[in-house]
Protein backbone atom coordinates (compact mmCIF):
# COMPACT_ATOMS: atom_id res chain seq x y z
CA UNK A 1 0.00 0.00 0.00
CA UNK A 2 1.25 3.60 -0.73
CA UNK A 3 0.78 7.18 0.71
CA UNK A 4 1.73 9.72 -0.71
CA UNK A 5 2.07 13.85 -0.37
CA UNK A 6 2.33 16.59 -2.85
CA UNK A 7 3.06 20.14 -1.99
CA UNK A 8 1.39 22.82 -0.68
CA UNK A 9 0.81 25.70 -2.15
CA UNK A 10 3.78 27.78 -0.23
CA UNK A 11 2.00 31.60 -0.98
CA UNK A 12 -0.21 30.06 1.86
CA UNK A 13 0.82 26.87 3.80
CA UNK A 14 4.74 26.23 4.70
CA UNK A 15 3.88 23.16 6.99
CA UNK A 16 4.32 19.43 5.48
CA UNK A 17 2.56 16.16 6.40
CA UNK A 18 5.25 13.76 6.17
CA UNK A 19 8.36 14.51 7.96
CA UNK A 20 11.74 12.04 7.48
CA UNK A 21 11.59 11.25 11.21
CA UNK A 22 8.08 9.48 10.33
CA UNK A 23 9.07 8.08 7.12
CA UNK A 24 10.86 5.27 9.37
CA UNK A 25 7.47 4.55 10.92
CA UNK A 26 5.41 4.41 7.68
CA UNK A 27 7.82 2.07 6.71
CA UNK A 28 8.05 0.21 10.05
CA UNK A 29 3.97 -0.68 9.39
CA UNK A 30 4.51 -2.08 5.58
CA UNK A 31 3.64 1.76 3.97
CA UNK A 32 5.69 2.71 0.86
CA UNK A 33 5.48 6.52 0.89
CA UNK A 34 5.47 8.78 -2.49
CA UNK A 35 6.34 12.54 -2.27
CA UNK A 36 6.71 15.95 -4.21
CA UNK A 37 10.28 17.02 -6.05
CA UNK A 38 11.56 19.37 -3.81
CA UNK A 39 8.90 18.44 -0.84
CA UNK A 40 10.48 19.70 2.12
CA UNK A 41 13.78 22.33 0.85
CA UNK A 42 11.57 25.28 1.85
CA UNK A 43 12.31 24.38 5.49
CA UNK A 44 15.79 23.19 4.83
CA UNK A 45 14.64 19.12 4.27
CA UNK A 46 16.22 18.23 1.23
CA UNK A 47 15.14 15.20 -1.24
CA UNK A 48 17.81 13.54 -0.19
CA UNK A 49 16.68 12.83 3.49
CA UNK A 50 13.65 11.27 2.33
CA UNK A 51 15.58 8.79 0.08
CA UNK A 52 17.56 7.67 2.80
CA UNK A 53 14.28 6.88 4.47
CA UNK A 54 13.23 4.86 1.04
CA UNK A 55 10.58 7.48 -0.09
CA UNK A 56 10.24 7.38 -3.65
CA UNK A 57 10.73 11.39 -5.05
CA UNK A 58 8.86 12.25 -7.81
CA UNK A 59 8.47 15.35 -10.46
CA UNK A 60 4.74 14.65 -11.83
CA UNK A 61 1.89 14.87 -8.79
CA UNK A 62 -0.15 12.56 -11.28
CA UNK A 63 2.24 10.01 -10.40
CA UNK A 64 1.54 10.81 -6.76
CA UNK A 65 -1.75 10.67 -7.15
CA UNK A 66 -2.58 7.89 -9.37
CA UNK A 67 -0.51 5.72 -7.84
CA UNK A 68 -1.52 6.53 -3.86
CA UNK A 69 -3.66 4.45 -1.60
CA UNK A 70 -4.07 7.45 0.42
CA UNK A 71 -3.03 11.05 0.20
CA UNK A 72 -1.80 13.03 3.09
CA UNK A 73 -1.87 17.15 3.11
CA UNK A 74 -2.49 19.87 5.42
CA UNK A 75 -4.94 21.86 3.81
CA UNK A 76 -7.33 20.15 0.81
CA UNK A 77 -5.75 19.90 -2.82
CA UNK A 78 -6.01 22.33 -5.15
CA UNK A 79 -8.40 21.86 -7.57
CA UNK A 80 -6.09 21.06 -9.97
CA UNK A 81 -4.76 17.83 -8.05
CA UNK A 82 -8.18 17.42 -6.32
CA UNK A 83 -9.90 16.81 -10.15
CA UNK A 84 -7.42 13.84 -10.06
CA UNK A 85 -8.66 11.57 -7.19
CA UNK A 86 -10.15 8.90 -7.88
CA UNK A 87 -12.65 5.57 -6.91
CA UNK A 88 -12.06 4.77 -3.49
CA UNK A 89 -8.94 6.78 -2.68
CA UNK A 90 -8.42 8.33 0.99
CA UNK A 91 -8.12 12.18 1.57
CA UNK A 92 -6.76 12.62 5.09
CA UNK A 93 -5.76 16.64 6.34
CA UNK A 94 -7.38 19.79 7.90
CA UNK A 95 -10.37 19.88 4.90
CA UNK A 96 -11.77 22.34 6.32
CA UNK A 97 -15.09 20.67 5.81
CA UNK A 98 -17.45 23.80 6.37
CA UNK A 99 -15.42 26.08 4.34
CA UNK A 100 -15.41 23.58 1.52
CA UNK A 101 -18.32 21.67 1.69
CA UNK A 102 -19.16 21.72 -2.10
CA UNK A 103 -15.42 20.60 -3.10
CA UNK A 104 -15.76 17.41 -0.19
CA UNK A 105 -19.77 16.40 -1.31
CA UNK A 106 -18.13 16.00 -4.91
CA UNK A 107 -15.30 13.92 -3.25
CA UNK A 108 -17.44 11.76 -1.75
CA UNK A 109 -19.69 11.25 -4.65
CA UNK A 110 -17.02 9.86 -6.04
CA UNK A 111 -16.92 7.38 -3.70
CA UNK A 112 -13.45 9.05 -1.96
CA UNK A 113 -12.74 8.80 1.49
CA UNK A 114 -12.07 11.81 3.13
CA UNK A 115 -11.00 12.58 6.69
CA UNK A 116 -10.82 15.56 8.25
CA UNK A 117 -8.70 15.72 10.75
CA UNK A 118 -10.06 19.30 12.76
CA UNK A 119 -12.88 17.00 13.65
CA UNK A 120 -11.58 14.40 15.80
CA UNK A 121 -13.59 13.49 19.04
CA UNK A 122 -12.05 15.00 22.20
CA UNK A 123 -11.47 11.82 23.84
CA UNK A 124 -8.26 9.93 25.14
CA UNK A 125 -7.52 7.53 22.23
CA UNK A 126 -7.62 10.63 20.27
CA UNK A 127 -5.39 12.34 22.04
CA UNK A 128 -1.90 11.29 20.25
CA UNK A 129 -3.79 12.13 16.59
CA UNK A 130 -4.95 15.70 18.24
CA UNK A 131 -3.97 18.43 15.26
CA UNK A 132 -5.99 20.83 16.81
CA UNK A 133 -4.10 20.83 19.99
CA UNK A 134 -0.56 20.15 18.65
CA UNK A 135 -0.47 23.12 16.71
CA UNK A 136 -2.60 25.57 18.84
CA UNK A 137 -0.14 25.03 21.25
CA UNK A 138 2.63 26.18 19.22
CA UNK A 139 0.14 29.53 17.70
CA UNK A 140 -0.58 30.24 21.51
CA UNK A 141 3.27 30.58 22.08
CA UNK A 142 4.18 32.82 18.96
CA UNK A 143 1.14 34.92 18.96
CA UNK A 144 2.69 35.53 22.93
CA UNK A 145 6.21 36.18 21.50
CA UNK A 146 5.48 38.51 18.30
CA UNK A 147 3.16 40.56 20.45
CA UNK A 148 5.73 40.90 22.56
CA UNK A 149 8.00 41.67 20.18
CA UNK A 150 5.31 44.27 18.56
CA UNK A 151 4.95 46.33 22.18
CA UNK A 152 7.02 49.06 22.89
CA UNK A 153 7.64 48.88 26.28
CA UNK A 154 9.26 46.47 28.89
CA UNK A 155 7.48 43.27 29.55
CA UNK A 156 8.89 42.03 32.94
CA UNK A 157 8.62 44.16 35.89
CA UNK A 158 12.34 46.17 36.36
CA UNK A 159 13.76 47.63 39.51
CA UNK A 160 16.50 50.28 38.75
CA UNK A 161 18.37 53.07 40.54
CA UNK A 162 16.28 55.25 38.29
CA UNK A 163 13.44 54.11 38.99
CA UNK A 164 10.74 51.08 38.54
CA UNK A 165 9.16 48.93 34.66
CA UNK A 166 5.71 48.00 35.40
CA UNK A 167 5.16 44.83 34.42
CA UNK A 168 2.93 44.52 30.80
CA UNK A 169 -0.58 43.77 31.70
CA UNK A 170 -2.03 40.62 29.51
CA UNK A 171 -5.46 39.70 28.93
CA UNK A 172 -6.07 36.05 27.40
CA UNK A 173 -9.43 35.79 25.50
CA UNK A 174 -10.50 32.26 25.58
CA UNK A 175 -8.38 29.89 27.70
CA UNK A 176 -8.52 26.39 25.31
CA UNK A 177 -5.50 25.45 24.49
CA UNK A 178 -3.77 28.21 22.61
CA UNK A 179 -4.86 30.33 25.28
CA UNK A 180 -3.46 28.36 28.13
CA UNK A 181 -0.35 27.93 26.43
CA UNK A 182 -0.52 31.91 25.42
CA UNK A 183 -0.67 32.58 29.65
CA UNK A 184 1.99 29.94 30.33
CA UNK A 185 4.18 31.98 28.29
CA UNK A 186 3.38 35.27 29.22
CA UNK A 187 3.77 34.42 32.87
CA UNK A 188 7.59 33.20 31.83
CA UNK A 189 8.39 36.54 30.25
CA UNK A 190 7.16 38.20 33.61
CA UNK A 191 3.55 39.52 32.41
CA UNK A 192 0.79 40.04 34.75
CA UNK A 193 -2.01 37.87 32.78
CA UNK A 194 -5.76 37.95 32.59
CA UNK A 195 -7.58 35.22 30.76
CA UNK A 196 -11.57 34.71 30.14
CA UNK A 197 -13.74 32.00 28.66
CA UNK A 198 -17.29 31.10 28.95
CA UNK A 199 -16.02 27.62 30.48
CA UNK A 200 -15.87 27.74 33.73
CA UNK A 201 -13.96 24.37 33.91
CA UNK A 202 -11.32 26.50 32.33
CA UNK A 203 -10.63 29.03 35.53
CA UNK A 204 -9.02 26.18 37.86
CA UNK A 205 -6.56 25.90 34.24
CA UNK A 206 -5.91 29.42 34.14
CA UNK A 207 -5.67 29.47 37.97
CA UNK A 208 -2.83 26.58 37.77
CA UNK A 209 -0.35 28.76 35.93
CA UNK A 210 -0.66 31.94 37.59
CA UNK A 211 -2.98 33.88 35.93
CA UNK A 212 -6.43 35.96 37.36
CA UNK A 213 -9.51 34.25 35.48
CA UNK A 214 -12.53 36.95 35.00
CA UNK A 215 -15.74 35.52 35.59
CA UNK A 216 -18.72 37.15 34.70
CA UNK A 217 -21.34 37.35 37.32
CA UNK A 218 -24.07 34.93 37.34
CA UNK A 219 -22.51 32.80 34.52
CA UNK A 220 -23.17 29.24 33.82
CA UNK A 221 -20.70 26.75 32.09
CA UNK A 222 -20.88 27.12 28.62
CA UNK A 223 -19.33 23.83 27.42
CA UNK A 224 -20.50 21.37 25.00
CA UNK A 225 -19.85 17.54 25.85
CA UNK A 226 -16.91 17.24 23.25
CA UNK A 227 -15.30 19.94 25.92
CA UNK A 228 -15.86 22.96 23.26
CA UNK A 229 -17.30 26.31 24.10
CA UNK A 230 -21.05 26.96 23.16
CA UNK A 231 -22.46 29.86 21.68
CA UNK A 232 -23.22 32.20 24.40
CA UNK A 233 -26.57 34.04 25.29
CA UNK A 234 -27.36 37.84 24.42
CA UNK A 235 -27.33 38.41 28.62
CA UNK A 236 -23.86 36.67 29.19
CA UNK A 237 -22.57 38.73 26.39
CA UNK A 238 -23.83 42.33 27.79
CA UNK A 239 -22.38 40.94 30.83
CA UNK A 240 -19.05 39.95 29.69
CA UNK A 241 -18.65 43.18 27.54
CA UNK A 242 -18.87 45.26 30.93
CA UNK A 243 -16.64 42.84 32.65
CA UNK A 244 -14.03 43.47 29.69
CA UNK A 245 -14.37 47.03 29.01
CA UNK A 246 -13.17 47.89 32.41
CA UNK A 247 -10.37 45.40 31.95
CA UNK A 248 -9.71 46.66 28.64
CA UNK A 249 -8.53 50.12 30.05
CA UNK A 250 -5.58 48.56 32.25
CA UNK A 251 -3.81 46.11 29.79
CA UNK A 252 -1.37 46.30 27.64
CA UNK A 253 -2.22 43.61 25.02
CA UNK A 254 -4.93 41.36 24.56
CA UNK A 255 -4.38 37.52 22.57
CA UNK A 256 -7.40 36.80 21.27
CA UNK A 257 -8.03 32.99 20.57
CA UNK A 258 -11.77 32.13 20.62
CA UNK A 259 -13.00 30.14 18.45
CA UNK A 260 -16.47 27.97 18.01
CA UNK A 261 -15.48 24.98 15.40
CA UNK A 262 -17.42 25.15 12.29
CA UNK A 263 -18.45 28.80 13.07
CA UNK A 264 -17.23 32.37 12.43
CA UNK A 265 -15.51 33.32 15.51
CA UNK A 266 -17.74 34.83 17.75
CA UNK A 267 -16.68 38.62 17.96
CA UNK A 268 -15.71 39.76 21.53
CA UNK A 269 -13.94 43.21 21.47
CA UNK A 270 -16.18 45.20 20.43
CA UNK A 271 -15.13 48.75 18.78
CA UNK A 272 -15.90 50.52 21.51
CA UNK A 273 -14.08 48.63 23.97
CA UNK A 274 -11.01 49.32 21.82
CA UNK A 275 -11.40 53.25 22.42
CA UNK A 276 -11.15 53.08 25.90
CA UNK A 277 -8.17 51.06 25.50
CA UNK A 278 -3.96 52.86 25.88
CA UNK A 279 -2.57 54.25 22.85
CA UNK A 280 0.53 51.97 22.62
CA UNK A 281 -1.99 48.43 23.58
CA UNK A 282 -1.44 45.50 21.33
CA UNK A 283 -4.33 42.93 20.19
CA UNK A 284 -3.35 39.84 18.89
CA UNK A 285 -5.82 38.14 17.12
CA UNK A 286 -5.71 34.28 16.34
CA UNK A 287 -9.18 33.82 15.07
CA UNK A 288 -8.36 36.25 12.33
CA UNK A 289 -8.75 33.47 9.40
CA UNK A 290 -12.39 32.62 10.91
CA UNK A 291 -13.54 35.66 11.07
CA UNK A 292 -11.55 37.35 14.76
CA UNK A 293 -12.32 38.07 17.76
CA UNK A 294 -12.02 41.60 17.73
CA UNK A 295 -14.52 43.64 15.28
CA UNK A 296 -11.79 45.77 13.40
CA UNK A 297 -9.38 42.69 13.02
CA UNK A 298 -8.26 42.47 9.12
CA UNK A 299 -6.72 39.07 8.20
CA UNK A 300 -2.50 40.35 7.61
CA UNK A 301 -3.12 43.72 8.64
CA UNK A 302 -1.93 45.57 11.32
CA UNK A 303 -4.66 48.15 12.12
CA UNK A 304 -3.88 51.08 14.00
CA UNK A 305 -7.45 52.39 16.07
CA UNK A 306 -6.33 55.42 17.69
CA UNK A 307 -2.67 53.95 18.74
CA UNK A 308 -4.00 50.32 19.39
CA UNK A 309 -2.53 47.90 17.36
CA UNK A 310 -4.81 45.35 16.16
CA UNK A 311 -2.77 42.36 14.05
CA UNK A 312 -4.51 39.63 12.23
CA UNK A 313 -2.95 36.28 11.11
CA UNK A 314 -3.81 33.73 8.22
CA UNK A 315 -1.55 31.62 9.31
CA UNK A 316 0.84 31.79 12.46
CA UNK A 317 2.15 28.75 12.20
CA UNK A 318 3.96 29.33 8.85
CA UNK A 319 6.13 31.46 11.74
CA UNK A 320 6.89 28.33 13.30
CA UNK A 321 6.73 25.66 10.13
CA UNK A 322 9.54 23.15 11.00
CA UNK A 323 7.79 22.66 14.77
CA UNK A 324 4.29 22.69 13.50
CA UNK A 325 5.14 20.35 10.74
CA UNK A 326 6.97 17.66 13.31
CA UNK A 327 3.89 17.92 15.36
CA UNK A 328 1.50 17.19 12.54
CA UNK A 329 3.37 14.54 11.33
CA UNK A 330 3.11 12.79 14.13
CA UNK A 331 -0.55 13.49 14.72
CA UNK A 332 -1.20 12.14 10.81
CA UNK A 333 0.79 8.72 11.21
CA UNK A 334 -1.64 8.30 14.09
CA UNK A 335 -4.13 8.51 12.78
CA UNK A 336 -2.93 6.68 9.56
CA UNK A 337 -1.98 3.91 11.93
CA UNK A 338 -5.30 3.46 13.41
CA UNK A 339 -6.59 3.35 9.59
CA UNK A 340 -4.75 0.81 8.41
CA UNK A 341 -5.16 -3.29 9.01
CA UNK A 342 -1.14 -4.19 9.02
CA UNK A 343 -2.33 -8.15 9.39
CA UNK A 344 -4.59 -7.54 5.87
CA UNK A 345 -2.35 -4.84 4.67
CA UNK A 346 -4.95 -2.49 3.68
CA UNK A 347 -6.86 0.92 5.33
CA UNK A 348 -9.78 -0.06 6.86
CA UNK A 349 -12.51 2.34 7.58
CA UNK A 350 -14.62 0.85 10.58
CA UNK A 351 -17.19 2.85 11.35
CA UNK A 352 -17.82 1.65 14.50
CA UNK A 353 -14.64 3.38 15.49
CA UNK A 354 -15.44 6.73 16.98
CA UNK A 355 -12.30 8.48 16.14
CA UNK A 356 -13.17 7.23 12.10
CA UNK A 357 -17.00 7.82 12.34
CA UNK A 358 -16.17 11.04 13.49
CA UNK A 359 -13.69 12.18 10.77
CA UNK A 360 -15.02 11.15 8.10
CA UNK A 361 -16.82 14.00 6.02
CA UNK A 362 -20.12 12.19 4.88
């Protein structure tokens, strides 16, 4: 059986599926792997690497394609490999399924497979194949770091003969796990940190690694069952746009990572909480691609409202493509692993399996 990979399209997506380092475990299961000329050199991986590992390099996708059990990506194909699929092929990445949900219902009337991988069930086999977490992780650190970077002033707290650095005030919006991971590293760096979610599971998290957690009065935990946050109601959100306003006019910068999956992400700083807000403040916005958090986020912009800096990324982890892509890697050959029968020697889609039934764009 094959898998194979063919490049991104690098104006957008910098990341690979298949890393070397998992090449030896493809291989280790009875998986022959097939990849783009040139796959990796963008992040300093050259062809050669892979052929050490025994991937077979070639110049023509259509020999990728055609010739693949299953094909591996971030991000769906472009249309001009995705015309090229074919009867009972497997489509594994980040589809994207709402976004492209006339592109996948073609797909599967075709009779292809396709799993997206954004939809896997929050549960503990799941855990190891978890893209959403792997690489959230890694945005919540950088969107910390270039914000950082971005501000103007001191971040840690500084005692000199000449007097004292306040230390940067940080507010968190949303504490999943780019938000958690967003505190943890603002803490380091010697921020004071805020954070604020509608799940109030999440305030013993935020709690655990030093930061305050806002709660809004007479709020109710606003978590789905899959451990996702729910929409909220018009009364919690008067409520929590009083609660942040006033926080709004003491910090420095705000991360913004809220998101609802499947959903435009639900706007939270308002325009006119950003007025009250110190010329020189920072917002970081993570949801930018789905829509962001804050109402004058522009997707790679950098607004300036009145000396507030509001900055809006596609992509953050093409910052951070050599991590990310290790990460993924390893989440995909999880998940190919669970796919695949290695006594039959062939991908087996039991739909009985949660982590399959769930994935699988129908």
């Amino acid at each position: 059986m094959i898998i194979g990979s063919v490049s991104e399209n690098l104006d957008f997506e910098k990341r690979v599926a298949i890393t070397p380092e998992v090449v030896k475990k493809y291989k280790s299961i009875g998986l022959d792997v097939h990849l783009s000329k040139n796959y990796a050199t963008h992040l300093g991986i050259k062809d050669e690497e892979y052929e050490q590992e025994g991937v077979n390099i070639f110049s023509d996708n259509n020999q990728i394609i055609s010739n693949s059990d299953a094909i591996l990506q971030i991000n769906i194909l472009e249309d001009d490999n995705l015309h090229k699929l074919k009867d009972k092929q497997i489509l594994i990445g980040v589809l994207n399924a709402y976004n492209n949900e006339k592109k996948l219902k073609e797909l599967t009337s075709k009779n292809i497979n396709c799993f997206s991988l954004e939809l896997l069930p929050r549960i503990t086999r799941a855990q190891s194949m978890d893209i959403l977490s792997s690489q959230a992780n890694l945005a919540g650190y950088k969107a910390v770091v270039d914000s950082f970077a971005y501000f103007q002033k001191a971040i840690p707290m500084m005692m000199t003969a000449a007097g004292t650095i306040s230390a940067a005030k940080v507010l968190v919006v949303g504490a999943g796990v780019a938000g958690l991971q967003a505190i943890a590293t603002a803490k380091r760096m010697g921020s004071i940190v805020f954070a604020t979610d509608v799940r109030i599971a999440s305030k013993e998290q935020v709690e655990s690694l030093g930061g305050k957690f806002l709660v809004v009065e007479g709020s109710e935990n606003l978590e789905t069952e899959s451990g996702y946050a729910k929409e909220t109601s018009d009364d919690f959100k008067e409520k929590q746009e009083e609660l942040l306003k006033e926080t709004l006019k003491k910090v420095d910068i705000v991360i913004c990572t809220a998101l609802i999956p499947g959903k435009k992400a639900p706007i939270i700083i308002k325009k006119d909480m950003i007025e009250v807000m110190q010329s020189g403040s920072v917002i970081y916005d993570l949801a930018a691609s789905q829509g962001g958090n804050s109402e004058l986020t522009k997707v790679n912009q950098i607004i300036d409202s009145n000396g507030v800096k509001i900055m809006g990324e596609a992509n953050i982890l093409n910052k951070l493509p050599v991590s990310a892509s290790n990460l993924y890697a390893k989440n995909m050959y999880n998940f190919v692993n669970n796919l695949y029968d290695k006594d039959n020697k062939k991908f087996e889609i039991n739909l009985e399996d949660e982590i399959i039934q769930k994935t699988m764009v129908k």
